[in-house]
Protein backbone atom coordinates (compact mmCIF):
# COMPACT_ATOMS: atom_id res chain seq x y z
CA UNK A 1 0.00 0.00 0.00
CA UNK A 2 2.58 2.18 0.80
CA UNK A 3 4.55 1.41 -2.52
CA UNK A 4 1.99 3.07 -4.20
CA UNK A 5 0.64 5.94 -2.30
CA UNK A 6 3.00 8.34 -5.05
CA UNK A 7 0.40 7.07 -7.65
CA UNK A 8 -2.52 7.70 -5.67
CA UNK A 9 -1.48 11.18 -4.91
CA UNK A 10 -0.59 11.35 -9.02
CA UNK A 11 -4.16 10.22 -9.40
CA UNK A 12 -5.96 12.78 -7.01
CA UNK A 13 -3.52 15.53 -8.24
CA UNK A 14 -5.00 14.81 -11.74
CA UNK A 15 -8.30 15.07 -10.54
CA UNK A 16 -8.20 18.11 -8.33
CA UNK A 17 -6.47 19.97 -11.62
CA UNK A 18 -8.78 18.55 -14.52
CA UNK A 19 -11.52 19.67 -12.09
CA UNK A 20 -9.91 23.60 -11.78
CA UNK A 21 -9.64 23.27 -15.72
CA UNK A 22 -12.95 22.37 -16.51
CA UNK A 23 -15.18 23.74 -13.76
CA UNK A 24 -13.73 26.72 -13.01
CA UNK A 25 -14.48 30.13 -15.26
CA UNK A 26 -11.45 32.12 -13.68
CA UNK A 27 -8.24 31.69 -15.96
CA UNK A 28 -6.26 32.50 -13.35
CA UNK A 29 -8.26 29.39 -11.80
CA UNK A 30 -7.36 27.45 -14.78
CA UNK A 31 -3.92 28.29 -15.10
CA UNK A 32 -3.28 27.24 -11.19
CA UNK A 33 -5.48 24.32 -12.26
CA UNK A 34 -2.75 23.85 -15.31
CA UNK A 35 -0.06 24.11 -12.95
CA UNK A 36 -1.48 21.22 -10.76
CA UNK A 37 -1.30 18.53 -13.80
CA UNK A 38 2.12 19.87 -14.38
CA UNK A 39 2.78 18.59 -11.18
CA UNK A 40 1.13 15.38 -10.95
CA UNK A 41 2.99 14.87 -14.29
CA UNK A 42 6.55 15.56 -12.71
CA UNK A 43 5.21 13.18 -9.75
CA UNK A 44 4.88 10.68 -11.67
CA UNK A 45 7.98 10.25 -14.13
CA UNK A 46 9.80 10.57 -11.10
CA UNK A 47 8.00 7.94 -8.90
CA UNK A 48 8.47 5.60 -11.88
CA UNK A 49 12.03 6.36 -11.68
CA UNK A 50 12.55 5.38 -8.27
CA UNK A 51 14.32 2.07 -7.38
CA UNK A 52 14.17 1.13 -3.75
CA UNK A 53 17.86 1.56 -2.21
CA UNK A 54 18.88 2.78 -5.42
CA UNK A 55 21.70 5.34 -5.47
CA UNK A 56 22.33 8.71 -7.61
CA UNK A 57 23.77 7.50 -11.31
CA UNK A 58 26.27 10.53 -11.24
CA UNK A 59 28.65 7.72 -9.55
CA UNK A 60 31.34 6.10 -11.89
CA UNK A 61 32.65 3.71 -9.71
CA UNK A 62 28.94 2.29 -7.97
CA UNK A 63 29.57 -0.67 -5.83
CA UNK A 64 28.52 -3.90 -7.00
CA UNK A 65 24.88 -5.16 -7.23
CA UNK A 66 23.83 -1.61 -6.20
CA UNK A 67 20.95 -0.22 -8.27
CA UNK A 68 21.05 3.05 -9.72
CA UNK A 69 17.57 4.89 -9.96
CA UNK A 70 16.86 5.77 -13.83
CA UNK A 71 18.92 8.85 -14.91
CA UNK A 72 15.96 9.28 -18.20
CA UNK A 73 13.06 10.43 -16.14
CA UNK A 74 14.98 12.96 -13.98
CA UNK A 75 16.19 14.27 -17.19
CA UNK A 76 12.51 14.57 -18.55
CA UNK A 77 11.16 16.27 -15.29
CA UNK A 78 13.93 18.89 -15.43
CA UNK A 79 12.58 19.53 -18.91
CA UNK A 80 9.30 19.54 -18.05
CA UNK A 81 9.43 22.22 -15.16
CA UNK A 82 11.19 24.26 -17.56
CA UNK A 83 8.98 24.17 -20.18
CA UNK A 84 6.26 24.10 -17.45
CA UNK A 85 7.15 27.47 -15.85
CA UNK A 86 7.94 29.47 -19.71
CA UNK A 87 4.11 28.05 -20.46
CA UNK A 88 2.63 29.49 -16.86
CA UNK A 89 4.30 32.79 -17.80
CA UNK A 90 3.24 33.21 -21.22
CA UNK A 91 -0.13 32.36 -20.27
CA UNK A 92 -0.21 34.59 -17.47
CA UNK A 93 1.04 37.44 -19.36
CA UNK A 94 -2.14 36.49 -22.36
CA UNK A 95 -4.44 37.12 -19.00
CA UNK A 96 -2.58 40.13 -18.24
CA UNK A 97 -3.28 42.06 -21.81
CA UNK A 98 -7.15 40.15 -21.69
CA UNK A 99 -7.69 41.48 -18.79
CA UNK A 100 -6.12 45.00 -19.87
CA UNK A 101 -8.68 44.67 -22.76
CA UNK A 102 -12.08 42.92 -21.15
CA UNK A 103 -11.42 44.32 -17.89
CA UNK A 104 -12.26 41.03 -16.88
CA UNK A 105 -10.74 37.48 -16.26
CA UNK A 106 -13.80 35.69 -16.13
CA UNK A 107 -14.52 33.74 -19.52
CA UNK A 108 -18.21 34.11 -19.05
CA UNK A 109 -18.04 37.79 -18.69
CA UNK A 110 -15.64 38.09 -22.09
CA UNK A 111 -17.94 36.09 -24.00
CA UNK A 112 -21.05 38.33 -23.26
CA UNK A 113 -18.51 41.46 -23.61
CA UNK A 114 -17.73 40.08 -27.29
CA UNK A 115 -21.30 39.51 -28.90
């Protein structure tokens, strides 16, 4: 049970941020909602990187018989934080200029603002 309490958190992580995304009419809301899934994403390449007693792979000389956790996912959550937090800034500044415009961040209110 305990082995797998990372995926359950992945699991309600996804749900609490699909939820933000879809329910919410705030894009601020949505964004923070965005930012969730990025981390239930980043949760969970590195919980399937994990070996149990495994050791850091930037050792050359790694003792015998001693597993090294997987170098790959690390790699691709790095990436993905930085390509997570250049997204959540770009979108943030797109609410900053709609809401400059609108006067609004509500995507109810912009839609009756628009017809």
């Amino acid at each position: 049970m305990i082995a797998n309490l990372p995926f359950i958190a992945v699991a309600v992580l996804i749900g609490i941020g699909f939820a933000m995304v879809l329910l919410k009419r705030n894009m601020i809301k949505m964004i923070m909602g965005l930012g969730i899934l990025e981390a239930a994403v980043n949760l969970f390449l590195v919980s399937l990187g994990y070996r149990e007693g495994g050791i850091a792979p930037i050792f050359t000389s790694a003792p015998e018989g001693v597993e090294m956790v997987m170098p790959t996912v690390q790699a691709l959550t790095l990436t993905n934080i930085v390509i997570g937090v250049a997204t959540t800034a770009l979108m943030l500044s797109f609410v900053m200029l709609i809401y400059k415009k609108y006067g609004t961040v509500n995507a109810d209110e912009m839609r009756r603002l628009k017809e």
